[in-house]
N, C-alpha and C. Protein backbone atom coordinates (compact mmCIF):
# COMPACT_ATOMS: atom_id res chain seq x y z
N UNK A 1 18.46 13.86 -28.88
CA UNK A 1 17.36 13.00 -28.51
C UNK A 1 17.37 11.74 -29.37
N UNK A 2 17.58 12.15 -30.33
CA UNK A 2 17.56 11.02 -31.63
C UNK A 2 18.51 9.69 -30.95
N UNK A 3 20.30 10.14 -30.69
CA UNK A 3 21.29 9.52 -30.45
C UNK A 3 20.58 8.55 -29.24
N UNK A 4 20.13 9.17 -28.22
CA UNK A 4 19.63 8.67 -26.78
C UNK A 4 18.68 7.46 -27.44
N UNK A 5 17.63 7.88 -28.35
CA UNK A 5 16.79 6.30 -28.62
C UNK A 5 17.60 5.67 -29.61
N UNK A 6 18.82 5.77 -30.93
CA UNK A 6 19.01 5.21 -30.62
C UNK A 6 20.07 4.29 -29.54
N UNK A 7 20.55 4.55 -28.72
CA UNK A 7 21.61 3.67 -27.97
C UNK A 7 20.68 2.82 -27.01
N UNK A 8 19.27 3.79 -26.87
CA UNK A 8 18.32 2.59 -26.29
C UNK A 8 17.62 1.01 -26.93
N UNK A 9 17.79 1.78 -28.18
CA UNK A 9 17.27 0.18 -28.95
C UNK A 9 18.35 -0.76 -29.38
N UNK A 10 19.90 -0.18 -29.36
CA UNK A 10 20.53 -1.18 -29.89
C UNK A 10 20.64 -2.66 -29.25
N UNK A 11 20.47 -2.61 -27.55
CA UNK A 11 20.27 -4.10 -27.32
C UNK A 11 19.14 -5.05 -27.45
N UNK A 12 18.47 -4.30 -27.82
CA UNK A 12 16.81 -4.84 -28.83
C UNK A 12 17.29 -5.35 -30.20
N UNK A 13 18.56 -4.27 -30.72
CA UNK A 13 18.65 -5.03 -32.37
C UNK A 13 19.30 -5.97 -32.30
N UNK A 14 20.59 -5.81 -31.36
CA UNK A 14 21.59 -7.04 -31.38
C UNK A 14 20.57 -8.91 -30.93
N UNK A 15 19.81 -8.37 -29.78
CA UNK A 15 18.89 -9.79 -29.55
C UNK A 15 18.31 -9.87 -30.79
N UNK A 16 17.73 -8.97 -31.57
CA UNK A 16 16.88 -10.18 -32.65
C UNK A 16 18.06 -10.31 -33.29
N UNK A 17 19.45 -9.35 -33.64
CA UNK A 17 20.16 -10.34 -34.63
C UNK A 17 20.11 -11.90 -34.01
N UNK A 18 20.28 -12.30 -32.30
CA UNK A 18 20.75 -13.47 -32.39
C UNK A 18 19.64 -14.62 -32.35
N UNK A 19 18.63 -14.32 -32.83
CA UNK A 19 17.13 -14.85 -32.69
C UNK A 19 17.45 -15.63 -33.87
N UNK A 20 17.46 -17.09 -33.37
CA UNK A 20 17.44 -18.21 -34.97
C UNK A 20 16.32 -17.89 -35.73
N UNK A 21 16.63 -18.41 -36.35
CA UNK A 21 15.44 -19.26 -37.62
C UNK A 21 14.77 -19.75 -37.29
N UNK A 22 13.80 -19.97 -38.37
CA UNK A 22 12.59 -20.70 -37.28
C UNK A 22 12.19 -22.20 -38.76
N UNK A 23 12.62 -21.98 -39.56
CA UNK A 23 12.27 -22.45 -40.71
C UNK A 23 14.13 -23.01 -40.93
N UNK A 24 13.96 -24.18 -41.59
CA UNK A 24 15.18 -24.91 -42.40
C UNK A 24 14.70 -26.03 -42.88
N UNK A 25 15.75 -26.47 -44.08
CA UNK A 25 15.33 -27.63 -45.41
C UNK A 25 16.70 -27.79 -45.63
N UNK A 26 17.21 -29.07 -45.31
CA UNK A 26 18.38 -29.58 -45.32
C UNK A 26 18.19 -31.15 -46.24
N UNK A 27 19.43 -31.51 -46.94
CA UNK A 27 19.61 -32.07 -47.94
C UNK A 27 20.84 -33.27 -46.89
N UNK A 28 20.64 -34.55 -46.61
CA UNK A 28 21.59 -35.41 -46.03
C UNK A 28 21.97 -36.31 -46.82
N UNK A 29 23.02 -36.87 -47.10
CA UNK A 29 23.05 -38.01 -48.17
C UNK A 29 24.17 -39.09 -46.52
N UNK A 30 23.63 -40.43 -46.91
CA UNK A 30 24.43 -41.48 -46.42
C UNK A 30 23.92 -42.56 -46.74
N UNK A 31 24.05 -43.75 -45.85
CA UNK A 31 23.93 -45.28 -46.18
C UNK A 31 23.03 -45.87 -45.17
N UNK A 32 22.38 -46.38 -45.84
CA UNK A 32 20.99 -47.68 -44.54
C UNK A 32 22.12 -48.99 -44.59
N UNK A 33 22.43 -49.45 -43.20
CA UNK A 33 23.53 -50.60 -43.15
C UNK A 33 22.46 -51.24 -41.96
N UNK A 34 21.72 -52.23 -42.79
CA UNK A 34 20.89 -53.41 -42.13
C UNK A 34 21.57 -54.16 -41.01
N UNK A 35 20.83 -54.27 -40.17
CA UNK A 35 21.24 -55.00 -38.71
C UNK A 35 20.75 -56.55 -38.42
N UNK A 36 20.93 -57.31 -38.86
CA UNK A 36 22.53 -58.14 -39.52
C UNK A 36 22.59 -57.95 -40.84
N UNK A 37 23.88 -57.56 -41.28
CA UNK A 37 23.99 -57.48 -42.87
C UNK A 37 23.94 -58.29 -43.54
N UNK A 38 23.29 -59.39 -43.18
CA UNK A 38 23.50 -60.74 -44.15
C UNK A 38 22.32 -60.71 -44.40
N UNK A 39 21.01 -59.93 -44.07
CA UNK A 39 19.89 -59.82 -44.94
C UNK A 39 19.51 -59.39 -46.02
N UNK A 40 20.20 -58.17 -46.08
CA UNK A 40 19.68 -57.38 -46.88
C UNK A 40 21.36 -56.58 -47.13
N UNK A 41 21.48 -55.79 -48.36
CA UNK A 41 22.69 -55.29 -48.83
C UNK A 41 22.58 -54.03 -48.14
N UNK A 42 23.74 -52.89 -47.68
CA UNK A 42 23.81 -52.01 -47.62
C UNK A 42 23.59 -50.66 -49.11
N UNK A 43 22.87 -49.85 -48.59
CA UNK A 43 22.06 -48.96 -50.04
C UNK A 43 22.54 -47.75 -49.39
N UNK A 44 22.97 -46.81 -50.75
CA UNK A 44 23.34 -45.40 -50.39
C UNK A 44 21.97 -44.94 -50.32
N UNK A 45 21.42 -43.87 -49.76
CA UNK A 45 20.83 -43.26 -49.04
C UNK A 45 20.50 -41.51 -49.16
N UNK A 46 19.51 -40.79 -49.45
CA UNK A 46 19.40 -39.25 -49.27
C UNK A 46 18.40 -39.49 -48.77
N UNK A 47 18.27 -37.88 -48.19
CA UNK A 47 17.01 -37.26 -47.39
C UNK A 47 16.84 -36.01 -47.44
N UNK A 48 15.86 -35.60 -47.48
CA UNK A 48 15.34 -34.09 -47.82
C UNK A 48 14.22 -34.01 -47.02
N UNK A 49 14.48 -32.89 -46.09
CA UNK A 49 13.93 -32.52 -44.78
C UNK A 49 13.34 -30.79 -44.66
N UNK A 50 12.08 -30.55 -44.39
CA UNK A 50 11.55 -29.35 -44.05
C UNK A 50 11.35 -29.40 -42.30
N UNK A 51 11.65 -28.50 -41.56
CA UNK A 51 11.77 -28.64 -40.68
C UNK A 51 11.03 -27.26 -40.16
N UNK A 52 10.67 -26.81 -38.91
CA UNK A 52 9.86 -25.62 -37.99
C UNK A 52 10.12 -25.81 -36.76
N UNK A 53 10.79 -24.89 -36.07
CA UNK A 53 10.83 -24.91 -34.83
C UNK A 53 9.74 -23.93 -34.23
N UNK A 54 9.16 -24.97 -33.20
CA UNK A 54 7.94 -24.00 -32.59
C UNK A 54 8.17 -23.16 -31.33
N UNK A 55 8.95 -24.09 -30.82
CA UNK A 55 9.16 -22.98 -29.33
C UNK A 55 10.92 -22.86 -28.86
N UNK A 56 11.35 -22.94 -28.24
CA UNK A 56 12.76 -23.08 -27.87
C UNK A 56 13.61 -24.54 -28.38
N UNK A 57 13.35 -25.18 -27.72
CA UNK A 57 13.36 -26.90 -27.72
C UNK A 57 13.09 -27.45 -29.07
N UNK A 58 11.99 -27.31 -28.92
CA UNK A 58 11.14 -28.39 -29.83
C UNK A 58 10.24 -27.59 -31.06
N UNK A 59 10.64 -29.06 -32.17
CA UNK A 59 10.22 -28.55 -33.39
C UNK A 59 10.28 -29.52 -33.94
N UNK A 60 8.86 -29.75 -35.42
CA UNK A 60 8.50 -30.83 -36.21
C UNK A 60 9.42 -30.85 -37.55
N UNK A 61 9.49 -32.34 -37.99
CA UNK A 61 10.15 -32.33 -39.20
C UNK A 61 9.21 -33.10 -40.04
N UNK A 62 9.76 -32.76 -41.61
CA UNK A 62 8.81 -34.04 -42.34
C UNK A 62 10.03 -33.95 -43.42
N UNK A 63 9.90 -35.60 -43.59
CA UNK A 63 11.13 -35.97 -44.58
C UNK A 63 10.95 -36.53 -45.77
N UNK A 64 11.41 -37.02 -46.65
CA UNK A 64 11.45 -37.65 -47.89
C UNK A 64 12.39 -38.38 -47.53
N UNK A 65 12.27 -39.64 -47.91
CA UNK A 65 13.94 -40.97 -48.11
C UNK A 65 14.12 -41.57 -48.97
N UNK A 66 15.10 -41.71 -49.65
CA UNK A 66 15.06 -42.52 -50.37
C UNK A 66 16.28 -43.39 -50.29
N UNK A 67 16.38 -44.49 -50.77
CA UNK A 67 17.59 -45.30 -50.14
C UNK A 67 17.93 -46.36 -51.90
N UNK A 68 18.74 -47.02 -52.18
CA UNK A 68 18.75 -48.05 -53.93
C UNK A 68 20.41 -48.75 -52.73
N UNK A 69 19.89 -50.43 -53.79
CA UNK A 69 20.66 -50.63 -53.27
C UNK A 69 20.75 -51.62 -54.82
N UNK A 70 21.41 -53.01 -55.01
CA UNK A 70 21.73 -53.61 -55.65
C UNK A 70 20.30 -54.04 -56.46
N UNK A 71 19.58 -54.61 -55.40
CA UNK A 71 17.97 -55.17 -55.52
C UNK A 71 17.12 -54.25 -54.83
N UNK A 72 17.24 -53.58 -54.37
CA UNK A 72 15.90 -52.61 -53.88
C UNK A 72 16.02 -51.20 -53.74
N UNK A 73 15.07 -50.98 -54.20
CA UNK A 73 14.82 -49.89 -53.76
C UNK A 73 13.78 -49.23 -52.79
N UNK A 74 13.85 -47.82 -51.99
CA UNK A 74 12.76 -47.68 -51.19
C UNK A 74 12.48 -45.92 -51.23
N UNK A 75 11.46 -45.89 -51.35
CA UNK A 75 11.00 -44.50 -50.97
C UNK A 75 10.11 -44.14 -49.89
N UNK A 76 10.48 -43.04 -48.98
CA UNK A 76 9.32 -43.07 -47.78
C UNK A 76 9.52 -41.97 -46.94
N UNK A 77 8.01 -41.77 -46.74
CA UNK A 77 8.13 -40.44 -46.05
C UNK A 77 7.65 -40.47 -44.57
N UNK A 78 8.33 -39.51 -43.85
CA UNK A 78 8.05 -39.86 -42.20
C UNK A 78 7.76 -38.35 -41.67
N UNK A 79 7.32 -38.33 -40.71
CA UNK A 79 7.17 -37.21 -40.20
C UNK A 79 7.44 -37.25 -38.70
N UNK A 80 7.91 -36.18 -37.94
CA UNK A 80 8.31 -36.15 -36.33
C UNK A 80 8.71 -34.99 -36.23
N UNK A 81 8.91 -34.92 -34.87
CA UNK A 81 9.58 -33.99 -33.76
C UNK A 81 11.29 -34.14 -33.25
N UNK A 82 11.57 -32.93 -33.09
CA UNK A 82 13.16 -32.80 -32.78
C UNK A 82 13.15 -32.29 -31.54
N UNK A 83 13.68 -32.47 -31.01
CA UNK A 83 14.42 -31.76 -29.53
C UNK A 83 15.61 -31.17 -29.11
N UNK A 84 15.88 -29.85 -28.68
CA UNK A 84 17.23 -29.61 -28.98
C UNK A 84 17.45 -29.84 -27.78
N UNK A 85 18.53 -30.48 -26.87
CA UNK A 85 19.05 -31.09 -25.98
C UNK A 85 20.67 -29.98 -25.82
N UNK A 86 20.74 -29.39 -26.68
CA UNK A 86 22.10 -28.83 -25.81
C UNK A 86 22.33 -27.54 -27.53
N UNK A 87 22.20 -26.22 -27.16
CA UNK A 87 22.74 -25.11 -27.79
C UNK A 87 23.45 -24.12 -27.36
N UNK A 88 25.00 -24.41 -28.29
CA UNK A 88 26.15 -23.54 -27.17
C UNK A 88 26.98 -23.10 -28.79
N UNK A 89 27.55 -21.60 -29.10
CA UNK A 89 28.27 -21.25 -29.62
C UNK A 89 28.02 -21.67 -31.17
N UNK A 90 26.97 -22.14 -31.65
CA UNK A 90 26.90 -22.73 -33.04
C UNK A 90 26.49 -24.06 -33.24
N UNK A 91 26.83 -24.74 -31.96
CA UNK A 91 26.02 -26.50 -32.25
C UNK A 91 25.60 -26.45 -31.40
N UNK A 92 24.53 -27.42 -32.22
CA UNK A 92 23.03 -28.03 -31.76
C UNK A 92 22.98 -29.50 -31.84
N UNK A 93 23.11 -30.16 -30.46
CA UNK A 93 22.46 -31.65 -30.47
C UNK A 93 21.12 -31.40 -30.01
N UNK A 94 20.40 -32.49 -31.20
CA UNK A 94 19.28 -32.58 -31.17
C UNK A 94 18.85 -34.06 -30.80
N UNK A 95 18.07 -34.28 -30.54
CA UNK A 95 17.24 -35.75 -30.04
C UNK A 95 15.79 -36.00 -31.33
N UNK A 96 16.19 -36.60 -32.28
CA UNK A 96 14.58 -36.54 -33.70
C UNK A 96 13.83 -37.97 -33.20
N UNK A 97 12.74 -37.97 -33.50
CA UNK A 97 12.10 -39.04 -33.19
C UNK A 97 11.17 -39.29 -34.41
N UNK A 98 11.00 -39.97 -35.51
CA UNK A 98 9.89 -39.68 -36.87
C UNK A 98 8.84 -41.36 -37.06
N UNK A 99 8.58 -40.84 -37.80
CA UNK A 99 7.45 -42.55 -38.03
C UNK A 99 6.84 -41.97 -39.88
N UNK A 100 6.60 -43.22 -39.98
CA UNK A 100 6.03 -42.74 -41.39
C UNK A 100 5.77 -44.48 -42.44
N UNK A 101 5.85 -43.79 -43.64
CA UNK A 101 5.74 -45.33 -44.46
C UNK A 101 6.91 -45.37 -45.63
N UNK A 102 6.99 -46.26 -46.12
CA UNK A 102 7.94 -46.48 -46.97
C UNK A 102 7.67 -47.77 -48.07
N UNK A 103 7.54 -47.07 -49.90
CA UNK A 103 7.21 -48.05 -50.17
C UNK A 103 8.53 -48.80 -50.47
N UNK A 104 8.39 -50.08 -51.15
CA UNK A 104 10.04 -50.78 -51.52
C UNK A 104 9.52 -51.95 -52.45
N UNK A 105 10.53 -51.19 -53.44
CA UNK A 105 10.41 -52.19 -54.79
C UNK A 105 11.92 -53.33 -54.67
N UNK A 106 11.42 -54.56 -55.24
CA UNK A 106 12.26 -55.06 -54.98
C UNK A 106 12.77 -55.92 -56.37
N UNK A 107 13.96 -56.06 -56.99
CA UNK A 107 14.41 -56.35 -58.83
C UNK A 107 14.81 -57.71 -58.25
N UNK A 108 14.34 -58.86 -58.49
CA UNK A 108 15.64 -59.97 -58.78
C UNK A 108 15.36 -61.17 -59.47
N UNK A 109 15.96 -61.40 -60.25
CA UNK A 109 16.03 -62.62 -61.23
C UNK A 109 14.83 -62.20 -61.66
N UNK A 110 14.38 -61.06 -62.36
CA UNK A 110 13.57 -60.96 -63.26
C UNK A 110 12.52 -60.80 -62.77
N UNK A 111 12.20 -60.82 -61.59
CA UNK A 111 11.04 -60.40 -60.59
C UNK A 111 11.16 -59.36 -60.05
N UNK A 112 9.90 -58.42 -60.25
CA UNK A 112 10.00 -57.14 -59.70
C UNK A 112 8.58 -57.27 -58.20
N UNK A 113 8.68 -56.67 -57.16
CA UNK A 113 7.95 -57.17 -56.12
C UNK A 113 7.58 -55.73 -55.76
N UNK A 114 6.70 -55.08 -55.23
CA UNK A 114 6.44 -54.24 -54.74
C UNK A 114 5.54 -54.37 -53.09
N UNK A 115 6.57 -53.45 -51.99
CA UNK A 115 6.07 -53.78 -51.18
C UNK A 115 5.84 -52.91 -50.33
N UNK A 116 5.54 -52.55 -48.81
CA UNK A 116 5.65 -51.80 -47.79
C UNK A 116 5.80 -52.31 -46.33
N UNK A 117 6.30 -50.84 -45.91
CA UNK A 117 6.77 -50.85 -44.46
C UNK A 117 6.44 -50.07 -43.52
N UNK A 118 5.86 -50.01 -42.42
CA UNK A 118 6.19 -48.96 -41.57
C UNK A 118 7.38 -48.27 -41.12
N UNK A 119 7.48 -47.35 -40.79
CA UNK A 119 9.04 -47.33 -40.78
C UNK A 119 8.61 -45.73 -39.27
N UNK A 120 9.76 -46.44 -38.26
CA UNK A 120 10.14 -45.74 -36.86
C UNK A 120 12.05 -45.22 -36.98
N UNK A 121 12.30 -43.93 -36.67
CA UNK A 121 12.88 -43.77 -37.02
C UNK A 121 13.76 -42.84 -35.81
N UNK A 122 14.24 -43.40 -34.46
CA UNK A 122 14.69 -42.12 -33.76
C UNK A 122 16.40 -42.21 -33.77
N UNK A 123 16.59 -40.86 -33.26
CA UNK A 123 18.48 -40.65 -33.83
C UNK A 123 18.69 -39.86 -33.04
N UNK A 124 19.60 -39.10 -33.17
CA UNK A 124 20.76 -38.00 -32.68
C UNK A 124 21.72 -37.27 -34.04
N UNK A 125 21.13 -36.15 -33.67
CA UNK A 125 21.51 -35.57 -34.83
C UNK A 125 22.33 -33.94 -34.48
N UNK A 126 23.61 -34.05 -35.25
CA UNK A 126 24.52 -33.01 -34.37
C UNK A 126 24.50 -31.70 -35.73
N UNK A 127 24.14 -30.31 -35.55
CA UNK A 127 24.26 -29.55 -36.53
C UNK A 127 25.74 -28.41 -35.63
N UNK A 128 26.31 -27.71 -36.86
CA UNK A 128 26.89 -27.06 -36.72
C UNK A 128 26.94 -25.31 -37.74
N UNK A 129 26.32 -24.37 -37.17
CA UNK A 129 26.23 -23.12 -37.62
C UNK A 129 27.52 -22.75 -38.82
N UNK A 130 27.50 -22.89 -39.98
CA UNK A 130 28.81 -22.04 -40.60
C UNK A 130 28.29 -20.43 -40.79
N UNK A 131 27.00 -20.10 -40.75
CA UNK A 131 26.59 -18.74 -41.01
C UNK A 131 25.25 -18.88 -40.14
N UNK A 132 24.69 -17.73 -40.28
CA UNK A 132 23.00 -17.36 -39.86
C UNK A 132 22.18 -18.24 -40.40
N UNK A 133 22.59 -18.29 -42.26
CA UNK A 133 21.73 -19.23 -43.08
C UNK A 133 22.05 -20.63 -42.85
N UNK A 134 23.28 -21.33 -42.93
CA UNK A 134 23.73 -22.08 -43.34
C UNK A 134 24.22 -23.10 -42.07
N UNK A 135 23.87 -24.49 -42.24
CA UNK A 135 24.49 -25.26 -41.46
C UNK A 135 24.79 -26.29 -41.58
N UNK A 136 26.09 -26.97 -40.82
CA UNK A 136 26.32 -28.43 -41.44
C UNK A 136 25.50 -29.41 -40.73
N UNK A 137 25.07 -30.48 -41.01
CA UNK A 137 24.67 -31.34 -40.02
C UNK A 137 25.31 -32.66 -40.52
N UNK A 138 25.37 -33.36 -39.40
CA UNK A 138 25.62 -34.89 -39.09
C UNK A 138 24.65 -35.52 -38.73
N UNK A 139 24.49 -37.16 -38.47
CA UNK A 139 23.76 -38.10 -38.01
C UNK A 139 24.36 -38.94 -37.95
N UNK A 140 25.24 -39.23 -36.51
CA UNK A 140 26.03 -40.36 -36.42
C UNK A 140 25.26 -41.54 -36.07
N UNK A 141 24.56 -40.89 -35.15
CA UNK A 141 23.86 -42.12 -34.62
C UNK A 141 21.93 -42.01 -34.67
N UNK A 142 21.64 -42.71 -35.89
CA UNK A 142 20.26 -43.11 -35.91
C UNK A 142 19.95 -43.89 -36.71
N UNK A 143 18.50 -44.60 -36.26
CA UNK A 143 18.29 -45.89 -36.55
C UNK A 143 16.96 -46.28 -37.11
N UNK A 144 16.51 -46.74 -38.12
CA UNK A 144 15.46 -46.78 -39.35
C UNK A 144 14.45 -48.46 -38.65
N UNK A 145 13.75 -48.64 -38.12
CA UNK A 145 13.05 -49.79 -37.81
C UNK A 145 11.93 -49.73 -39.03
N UNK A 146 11.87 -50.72 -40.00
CA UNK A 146 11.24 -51.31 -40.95
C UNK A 146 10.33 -52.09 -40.35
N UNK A 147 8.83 -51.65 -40.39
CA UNK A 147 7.78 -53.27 -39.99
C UNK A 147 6.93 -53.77 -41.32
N UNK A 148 7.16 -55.09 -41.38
CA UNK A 148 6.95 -55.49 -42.41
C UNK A 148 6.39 -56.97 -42.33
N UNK A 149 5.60 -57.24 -41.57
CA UNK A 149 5.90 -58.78 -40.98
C UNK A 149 6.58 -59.36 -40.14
N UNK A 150 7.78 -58.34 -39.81
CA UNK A 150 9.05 -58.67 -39.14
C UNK A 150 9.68 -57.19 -39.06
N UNK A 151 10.66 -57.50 -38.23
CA UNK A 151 11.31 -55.98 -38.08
C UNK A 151 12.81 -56.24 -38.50
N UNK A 152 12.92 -54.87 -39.58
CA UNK A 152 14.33 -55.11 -40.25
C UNK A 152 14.70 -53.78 -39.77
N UNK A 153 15.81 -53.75 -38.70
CA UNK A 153 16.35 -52.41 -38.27
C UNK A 153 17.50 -52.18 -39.44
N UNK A 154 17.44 -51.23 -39.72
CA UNK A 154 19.21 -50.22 -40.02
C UNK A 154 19.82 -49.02 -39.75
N UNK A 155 21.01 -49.30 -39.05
CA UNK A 155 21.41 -47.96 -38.81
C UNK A 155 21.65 -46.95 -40.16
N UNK A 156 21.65 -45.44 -40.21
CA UNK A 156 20.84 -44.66 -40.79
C UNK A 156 22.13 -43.23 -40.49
N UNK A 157 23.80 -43.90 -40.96
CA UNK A 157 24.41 -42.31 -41.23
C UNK A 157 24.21 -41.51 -41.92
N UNK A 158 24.09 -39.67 -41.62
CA UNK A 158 23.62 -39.26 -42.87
C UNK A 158 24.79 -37.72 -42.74
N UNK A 159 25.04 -37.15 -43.84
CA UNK A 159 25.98 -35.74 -43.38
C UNK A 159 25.42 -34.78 -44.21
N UNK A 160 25.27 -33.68 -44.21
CA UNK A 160 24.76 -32.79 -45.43
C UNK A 160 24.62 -31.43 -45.03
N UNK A 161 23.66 -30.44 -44.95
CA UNK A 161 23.66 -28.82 -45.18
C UNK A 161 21.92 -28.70 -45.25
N UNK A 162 21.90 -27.67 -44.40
CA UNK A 162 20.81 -26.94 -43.86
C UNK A 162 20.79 -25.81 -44.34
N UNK A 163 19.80 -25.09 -44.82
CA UNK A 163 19.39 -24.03 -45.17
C UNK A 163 18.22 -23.48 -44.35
N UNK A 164 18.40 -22.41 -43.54
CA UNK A 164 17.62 -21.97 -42.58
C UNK A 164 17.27 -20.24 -42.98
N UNK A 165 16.38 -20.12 -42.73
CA UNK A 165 15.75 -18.83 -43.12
C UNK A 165 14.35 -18.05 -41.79
């Protein structure tokens, strides 16, 4: 009797083995490359991301940024929604969409300036499963809109590792 329940529950255990995560905090490092570069310098770049998926699809993120470049620096936090647009065998393209603020100090010739931005932030962002826990992600393509008086776009590569639980 025992054997009979279990061979009845094992396709109950195997589905929750393949039941994601619902929780991940991933670490991206890349570069903000201003759109035209003759404004502003290109600045290396991290991000540190808590993320929740609520239903299949869709799930909120909230980020930290920080970006240094020659003369500036910026820190800023955004918050949004992800969309998963396509999950097959281990990758996930996602569709992120965020908004938030960002402050930005700025060093030159002895002048220090302190300022802010709004900051819109949507991308495409490709992860790839190496384990249950663990995943790589990319961000080839997304893009940082700065409002400030004016709008200073930069594209926004980023590569790094997910930790999902």
């Amino acid at each position: 009797m025992r054997a009979l329940a279990l061979l009845l529950a094992l396709p109950g255990l195997a589905h929750a083995a393949d039941v994601e995560p619902a929780w991940a905090a991933a670490a991206l490092a890349g570069a903000d490359v201003p759109i035209p570069s003759n404004r502003v310098t290109t600045r290396g770049a991290l991000a540190l991301t808590l993320e929740r998926d609520l239903w299949r699809r869709l799930g909120l993120r909230l980020a930290l940024h920080a970006s240094r470049a020659e003369i500036a620096t910026d820190l800023g936090v955004t918050a949004g929604a992800t969309l998963r647009l396509l999950g097959w065998r281990g990758l996930r393209l996602r569709a992120t969409a965020e908004a938030g603020y960002a402050a930005i100090r700025v060093d030159k010739h002895d002048v220090v300036l302190w300022t802010g931005a709004l900051v819109l932030a949507p991308g495409i962002e490709l992860g790839w499963a190496l384990s249950r826990l663990l995943e790589l992600r990319a961000v080839p393509l997304a893009f940082s809109l700065f409002w400030n008086e004016l709008w200073i776009p930069a594209w926004t590569p980023r590569l790094g590792l997910a930790l999902r639980w």
